[in-house]
N, C-alpha and C. Protein backbone atom coordinates (compact mmCIF):
# COMPACT_ATOMS: atom_id res chain seq x y z
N UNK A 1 -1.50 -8.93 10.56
CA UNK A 1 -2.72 -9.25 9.88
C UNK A 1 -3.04 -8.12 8.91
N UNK A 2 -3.12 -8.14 7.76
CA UNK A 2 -3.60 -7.58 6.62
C UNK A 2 -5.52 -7.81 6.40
N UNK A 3 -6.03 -6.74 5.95
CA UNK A 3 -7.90 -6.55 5.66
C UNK A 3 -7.90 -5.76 5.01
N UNK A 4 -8.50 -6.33 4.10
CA UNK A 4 -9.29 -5.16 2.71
C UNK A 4 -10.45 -4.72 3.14
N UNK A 5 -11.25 -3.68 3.27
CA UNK A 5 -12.42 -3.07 3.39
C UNK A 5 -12.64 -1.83 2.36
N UNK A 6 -13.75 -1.66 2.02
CA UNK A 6 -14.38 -0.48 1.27
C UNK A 6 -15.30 -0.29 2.31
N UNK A 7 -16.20 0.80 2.49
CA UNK A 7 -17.09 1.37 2.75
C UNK A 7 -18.26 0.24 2.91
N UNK A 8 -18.63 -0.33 3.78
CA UNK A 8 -19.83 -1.56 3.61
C UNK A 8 -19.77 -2.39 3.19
N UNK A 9 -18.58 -2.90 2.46
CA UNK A 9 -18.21 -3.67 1.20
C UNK A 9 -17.09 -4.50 1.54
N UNK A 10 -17.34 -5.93 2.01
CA UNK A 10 -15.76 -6.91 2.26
C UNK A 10 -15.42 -6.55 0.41
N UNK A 11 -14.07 -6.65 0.30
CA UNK A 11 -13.47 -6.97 -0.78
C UNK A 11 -13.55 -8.66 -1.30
N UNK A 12 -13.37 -8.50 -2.72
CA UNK A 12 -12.89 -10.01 -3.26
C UNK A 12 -11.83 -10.10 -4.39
N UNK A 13 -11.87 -11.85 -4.74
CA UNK A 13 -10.93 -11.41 -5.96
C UNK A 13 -9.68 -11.07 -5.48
N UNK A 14 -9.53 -9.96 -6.43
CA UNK A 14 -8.08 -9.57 -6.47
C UNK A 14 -7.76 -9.14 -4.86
N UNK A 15 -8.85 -8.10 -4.66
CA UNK A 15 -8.65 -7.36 -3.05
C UNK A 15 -8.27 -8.89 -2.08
N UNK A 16 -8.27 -9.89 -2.07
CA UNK A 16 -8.14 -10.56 -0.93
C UNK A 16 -6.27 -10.87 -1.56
N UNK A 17 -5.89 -10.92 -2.93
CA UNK A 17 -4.78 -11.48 -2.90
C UNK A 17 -4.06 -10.23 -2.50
N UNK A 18 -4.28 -8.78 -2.55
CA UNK A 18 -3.72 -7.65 -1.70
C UNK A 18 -3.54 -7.78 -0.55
N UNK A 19 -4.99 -8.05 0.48
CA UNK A 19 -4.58 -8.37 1.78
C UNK A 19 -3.59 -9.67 1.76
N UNK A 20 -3.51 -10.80 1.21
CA UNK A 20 -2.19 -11.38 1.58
C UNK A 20 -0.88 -10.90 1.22
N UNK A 21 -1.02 -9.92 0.15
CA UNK A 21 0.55 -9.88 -0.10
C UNK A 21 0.84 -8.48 1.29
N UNK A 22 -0.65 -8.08 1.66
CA UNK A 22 0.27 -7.27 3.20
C UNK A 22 0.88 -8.40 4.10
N UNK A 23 0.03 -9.17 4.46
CA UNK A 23 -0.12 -9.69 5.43
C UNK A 23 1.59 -10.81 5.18
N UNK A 24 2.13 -11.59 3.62
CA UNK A 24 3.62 -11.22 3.90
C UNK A 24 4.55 -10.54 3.86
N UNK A 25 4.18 -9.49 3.46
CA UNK A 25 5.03 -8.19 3.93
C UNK A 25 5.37 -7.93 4.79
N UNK A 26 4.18 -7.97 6.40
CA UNK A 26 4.52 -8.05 7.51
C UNK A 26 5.37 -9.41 7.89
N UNK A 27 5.11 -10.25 7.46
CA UNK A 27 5.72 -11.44 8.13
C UNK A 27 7.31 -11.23 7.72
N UNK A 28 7.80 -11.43 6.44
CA UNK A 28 8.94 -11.10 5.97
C UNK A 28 9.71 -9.85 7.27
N UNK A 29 9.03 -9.02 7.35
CA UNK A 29 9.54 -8.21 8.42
C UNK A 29 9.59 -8.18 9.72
N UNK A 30 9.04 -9.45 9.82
CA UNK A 30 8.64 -9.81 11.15
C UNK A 30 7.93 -9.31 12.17
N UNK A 31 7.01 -8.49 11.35
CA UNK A 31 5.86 -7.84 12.48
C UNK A 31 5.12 -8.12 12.76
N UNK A 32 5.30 -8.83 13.58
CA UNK A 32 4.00 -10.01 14.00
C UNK A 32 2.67 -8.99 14.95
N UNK A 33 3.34 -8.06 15.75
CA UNK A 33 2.66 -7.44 16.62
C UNK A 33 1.87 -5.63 15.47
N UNK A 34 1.98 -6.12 14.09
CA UNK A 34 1.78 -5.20 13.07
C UNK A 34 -0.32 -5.76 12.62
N UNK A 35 -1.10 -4.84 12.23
CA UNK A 35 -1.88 -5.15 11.50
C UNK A 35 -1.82 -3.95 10.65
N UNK A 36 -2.58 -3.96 9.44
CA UNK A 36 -2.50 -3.18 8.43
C UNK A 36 -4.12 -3.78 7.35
N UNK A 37 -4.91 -2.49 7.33
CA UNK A 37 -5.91 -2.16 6.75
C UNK A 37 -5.93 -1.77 5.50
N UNK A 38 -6.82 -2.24 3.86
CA UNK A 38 -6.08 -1.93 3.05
C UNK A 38 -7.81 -0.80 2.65
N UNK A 39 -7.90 0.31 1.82
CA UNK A 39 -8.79 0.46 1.40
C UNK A 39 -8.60 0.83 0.42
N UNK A 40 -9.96 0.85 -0.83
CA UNK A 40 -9.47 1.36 -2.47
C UNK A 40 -10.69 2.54 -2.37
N UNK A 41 -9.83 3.46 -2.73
CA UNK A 41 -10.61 4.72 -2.79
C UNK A 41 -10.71 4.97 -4.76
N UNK A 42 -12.14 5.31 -4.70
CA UNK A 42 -11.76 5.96 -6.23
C UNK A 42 -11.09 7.01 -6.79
N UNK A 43 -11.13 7.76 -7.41
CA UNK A 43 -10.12 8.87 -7.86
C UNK A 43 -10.68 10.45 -7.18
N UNK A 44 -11.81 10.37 -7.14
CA UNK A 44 -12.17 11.84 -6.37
C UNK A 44 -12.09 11.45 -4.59
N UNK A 45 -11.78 9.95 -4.60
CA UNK A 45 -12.04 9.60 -3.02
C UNK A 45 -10.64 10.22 -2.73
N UNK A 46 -9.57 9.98 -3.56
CA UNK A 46 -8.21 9.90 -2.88
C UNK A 46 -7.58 11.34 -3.57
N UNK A 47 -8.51 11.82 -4.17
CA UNK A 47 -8.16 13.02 -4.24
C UNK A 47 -8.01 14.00 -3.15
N UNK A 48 -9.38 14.01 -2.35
CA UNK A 48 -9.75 14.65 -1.15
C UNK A 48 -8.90 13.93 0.33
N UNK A 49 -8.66 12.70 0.06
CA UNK A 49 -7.75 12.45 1.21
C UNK A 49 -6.40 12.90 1.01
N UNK A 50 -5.77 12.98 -0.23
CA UNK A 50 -4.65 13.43 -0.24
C UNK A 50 -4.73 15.21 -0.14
N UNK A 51 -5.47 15.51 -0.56
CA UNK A 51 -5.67 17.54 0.05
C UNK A 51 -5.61 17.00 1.53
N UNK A 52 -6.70 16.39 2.27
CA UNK A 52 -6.69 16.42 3.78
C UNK A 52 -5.58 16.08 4.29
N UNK A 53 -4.58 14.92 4.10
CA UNK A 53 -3.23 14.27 4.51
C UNK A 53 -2.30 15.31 4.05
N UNK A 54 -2.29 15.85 2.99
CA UNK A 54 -0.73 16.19 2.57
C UNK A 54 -0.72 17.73 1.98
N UNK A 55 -2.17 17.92 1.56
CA UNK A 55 -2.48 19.70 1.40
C UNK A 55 -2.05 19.41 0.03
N UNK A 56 -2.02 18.31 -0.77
CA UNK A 56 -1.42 18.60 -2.19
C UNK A 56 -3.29 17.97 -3.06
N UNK A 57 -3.62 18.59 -3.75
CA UNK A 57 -4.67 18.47 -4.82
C UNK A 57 -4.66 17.17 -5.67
N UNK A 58 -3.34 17.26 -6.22
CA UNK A 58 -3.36 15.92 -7.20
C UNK A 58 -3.90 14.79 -6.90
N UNK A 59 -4.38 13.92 -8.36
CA UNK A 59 -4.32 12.50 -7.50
C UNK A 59 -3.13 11.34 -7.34
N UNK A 60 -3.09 10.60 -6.06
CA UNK A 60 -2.04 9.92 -5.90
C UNK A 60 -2.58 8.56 -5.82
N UNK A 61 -1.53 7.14 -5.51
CA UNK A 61 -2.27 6.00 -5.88
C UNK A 61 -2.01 5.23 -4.35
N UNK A 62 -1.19 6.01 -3.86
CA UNK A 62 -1.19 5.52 -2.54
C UNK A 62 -1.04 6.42 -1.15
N UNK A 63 -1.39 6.45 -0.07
CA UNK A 63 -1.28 6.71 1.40
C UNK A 63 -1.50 5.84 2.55
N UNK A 64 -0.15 6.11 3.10
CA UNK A 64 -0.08 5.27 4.64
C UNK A 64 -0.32 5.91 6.08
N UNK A 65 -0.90 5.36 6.73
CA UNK A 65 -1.04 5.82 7.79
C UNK A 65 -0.10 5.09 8.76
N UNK A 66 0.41 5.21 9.99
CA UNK A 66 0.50 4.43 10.84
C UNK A 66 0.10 4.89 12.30
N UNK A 67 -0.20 3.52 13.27
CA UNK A 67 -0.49 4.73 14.69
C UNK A 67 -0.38 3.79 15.52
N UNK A 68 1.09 3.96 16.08
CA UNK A 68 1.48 3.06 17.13
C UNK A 68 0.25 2.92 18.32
N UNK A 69 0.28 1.78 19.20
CA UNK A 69 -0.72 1.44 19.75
C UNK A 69 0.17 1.63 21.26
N UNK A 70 -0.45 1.94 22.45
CA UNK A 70 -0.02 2.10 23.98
C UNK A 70 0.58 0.64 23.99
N UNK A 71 0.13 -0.59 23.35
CA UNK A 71 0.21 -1.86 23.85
C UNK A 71 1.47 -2.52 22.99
N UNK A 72 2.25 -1.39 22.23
CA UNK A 72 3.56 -1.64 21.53
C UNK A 72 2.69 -2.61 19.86
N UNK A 73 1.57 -2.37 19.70
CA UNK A 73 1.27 -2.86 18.17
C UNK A 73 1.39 -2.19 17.51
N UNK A 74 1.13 -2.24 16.28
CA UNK A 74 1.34 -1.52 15.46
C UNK A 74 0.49 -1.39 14.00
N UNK A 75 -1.05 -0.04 13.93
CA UNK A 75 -1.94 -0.53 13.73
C UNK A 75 -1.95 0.39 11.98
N UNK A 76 -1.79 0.10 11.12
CA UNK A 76 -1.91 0.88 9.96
C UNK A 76 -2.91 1.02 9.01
N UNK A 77 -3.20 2.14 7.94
CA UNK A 77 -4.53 2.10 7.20
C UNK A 77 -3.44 2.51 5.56
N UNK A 78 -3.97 1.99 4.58
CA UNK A 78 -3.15 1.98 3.35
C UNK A 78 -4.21 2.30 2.57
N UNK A 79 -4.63 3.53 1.58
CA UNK A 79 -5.59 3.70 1.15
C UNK A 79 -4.99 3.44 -0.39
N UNK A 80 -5.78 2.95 -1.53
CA UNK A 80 -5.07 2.85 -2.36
C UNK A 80 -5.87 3.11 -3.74
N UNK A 81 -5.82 3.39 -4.94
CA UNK A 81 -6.39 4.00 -5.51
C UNK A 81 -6.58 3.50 -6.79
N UNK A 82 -7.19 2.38 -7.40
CA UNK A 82 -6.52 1.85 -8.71
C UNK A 82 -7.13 2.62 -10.12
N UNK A 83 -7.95 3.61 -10.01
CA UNK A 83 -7.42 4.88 -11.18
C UNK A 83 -6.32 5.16 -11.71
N UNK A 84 -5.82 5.58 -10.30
CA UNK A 84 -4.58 6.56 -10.26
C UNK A 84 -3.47 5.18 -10.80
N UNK A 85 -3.87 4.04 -10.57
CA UNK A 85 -2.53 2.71 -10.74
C UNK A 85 -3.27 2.36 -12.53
N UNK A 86 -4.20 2.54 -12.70
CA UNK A 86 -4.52 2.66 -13.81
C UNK A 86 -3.28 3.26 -14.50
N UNK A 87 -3.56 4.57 -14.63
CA UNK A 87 -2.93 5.91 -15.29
C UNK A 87 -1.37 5.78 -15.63
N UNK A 88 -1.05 4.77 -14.62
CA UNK A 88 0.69 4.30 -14.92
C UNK A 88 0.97 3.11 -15.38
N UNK A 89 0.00 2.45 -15.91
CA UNK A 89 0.20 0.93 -16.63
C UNK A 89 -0.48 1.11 -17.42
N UNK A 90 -0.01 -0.35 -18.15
CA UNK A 90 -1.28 -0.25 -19.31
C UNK A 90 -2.25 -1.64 -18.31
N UNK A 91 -3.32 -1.46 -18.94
CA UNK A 91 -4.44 -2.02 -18.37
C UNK A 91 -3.92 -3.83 -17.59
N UNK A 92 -3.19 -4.44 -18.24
CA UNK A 92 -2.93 -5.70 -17.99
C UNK A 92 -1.88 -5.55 -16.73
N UNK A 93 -1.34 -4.60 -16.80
CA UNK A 93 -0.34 -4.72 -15.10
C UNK A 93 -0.82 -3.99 -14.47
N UNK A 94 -1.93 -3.25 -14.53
CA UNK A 94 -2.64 -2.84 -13.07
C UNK A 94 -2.72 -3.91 -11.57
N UNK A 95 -3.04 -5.20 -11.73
CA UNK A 95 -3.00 -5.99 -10.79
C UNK A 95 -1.78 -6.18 -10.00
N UNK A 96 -0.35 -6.19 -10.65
CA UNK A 96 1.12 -6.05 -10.37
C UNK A 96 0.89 -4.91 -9.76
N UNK A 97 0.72 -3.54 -10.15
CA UNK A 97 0.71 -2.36 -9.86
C UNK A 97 0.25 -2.32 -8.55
N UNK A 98 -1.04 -2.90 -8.04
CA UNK A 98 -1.95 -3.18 -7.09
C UNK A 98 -1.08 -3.60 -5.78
N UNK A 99 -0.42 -4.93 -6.52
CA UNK A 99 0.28 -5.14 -5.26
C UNK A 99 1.50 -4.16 -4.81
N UNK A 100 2.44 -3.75 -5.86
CA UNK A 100 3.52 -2.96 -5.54
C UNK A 100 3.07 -1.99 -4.45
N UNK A 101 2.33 -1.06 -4.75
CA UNK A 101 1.19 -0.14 -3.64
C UNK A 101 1.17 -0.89 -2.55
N UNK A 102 0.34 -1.65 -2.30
CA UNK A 102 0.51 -2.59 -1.04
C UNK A 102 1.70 -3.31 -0.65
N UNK A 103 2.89 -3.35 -0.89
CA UNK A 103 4.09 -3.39 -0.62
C UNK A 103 4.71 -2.12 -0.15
N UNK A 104 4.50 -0.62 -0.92
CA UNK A 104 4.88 0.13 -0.82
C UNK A 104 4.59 0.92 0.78
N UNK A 105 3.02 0.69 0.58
CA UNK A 105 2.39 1.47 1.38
C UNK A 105 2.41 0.69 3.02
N UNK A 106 2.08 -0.41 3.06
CA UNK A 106 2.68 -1.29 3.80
C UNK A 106 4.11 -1.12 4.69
N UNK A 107 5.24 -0.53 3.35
CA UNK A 107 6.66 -0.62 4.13
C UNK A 107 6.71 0.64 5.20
N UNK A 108 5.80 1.71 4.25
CA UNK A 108 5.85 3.04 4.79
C UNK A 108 5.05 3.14 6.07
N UNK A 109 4.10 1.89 6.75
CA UNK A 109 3.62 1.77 8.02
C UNK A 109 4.73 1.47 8.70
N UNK A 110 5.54 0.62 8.11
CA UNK A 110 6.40 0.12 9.44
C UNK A 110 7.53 1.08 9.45
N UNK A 111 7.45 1.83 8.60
CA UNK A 111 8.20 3.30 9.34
C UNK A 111 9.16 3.15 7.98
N UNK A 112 9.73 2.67 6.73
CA UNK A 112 10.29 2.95 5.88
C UNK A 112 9.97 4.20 5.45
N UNK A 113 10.86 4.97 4.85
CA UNK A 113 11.08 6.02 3.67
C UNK A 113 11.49 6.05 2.63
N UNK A 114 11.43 6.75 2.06
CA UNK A 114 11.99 7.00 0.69
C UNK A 114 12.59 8.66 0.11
N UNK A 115 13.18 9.35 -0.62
CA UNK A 115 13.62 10.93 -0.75
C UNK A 115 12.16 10.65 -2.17
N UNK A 116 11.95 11.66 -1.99
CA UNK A 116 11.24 12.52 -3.14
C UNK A 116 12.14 12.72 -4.77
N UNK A 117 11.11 12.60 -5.56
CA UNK A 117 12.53 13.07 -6.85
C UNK A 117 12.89 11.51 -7.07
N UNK A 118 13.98 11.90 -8.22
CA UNK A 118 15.07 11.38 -8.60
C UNK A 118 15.90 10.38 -7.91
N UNK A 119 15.92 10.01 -6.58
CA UNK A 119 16.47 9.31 -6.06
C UNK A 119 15.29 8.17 -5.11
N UNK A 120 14.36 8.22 -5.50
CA UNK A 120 13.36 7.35 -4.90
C UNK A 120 13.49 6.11 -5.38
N UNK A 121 13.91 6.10 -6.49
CA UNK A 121 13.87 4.53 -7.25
C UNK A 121 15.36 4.26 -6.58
N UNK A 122 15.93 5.07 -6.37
CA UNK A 122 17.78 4.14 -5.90
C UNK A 122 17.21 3.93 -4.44
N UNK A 123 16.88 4.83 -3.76
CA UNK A 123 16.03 3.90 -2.38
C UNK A 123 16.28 2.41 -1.99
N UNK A 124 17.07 2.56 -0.32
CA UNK A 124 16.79 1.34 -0.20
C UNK A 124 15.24 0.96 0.29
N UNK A 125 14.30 1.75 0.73
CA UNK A 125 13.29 1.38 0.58
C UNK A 125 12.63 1.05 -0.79
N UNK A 126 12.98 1.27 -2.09
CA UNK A 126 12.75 0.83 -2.71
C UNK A 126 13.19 -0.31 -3.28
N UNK A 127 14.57 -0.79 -2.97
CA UNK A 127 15.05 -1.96 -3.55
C UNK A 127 14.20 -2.89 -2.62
N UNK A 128 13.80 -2.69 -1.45
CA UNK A 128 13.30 -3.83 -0.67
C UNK A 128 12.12 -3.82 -1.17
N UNK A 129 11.37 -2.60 -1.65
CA UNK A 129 9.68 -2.94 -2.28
C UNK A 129 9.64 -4.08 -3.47
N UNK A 130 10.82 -3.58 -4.33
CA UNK A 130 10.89 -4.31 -5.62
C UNK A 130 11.30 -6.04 -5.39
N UNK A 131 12.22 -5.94 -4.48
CA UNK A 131 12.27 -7.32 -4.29
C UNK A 131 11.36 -8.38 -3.40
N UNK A 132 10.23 -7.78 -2.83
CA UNK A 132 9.20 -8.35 -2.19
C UNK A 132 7.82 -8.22 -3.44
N UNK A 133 7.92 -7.65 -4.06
CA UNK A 133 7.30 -7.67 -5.50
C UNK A 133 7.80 -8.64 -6.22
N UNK A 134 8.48 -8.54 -6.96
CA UNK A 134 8.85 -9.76 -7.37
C UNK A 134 8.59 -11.11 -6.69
N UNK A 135 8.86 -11.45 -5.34
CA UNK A 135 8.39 -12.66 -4.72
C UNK A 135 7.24 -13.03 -4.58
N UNK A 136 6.23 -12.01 -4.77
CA UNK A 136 4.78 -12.03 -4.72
C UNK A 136 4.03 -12.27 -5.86
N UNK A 137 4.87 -11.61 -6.72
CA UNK A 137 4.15 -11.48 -8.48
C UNK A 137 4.54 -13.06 -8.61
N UNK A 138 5.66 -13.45 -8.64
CA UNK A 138 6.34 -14.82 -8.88
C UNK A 138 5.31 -15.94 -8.11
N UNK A 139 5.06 -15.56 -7.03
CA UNK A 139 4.14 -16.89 -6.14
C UNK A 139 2.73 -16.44 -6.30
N UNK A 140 2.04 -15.98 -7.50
CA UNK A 140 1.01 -15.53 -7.64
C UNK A 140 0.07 -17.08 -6.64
């Protein structure tokens, strides 16, 4: 199960077609016993979570959490940032952008990786992001 939340605030719009493209992300992977939380932080929000998570200052456009459950579930938080997804598109594929993040961030709950650098895009975690992107962008 995939949920968008802000701060007091159900999401809409676009935020609900995010929570579905988690929610087949998990399925495709078959994590049925998976939920995953999506939130959009603004740019000073995910600034300060990424100092707290990772000790690095910059801003980033995505972070995953995951935290296996005693009961073998598997419960994740995906914070996501669309400034920062701003800053790497031009204004009209921010929404694409949106989901890739939630693909990305998503894979990285269920325990995917990726190397840092230069070799992140040859990633097979990345060939599997891109091709579950594509299936999503395609079945808008």
């Amino acid at each position: 199960m995939a949920e968008s939340r802000r701060p007091g605030n159900r999401l809409r719009g676009v935020d609900a077609r995010l929570a579905r493209a988690a929610r087949r992300v998990l399925a495709w992977e078959g994590a049925r016993r998976a939920r995953v939380e999506l939130t959009l932080l603004d740019a000073a929000g995910m600034r300060r979570l990424n100092r707290r998570a990772t000790g690095r200052r910059a801003l980033t456009d995505v972070i995953a959490f995951a935290l296996p459950q005693a009961d073998g579930t598997l419960v994740g938080d995906v914070y996501l940032c669309p400034a920062a997804a701003r800053r790497w598109t031009d204004g009209e594929a921010v929404e694409a952008e949106l989901v890739r993040l939630v693909v990305h961030g998503t894979l990285h709950v269920l325990g995917y990786d990726h190397p840092d650098g230069t070799g992140r895009m040859r990633s097979a975690m990345w060939r599997r992001q891109e091709a579950y992107v594509r299936r999503l962008v395609a079945g808008r």
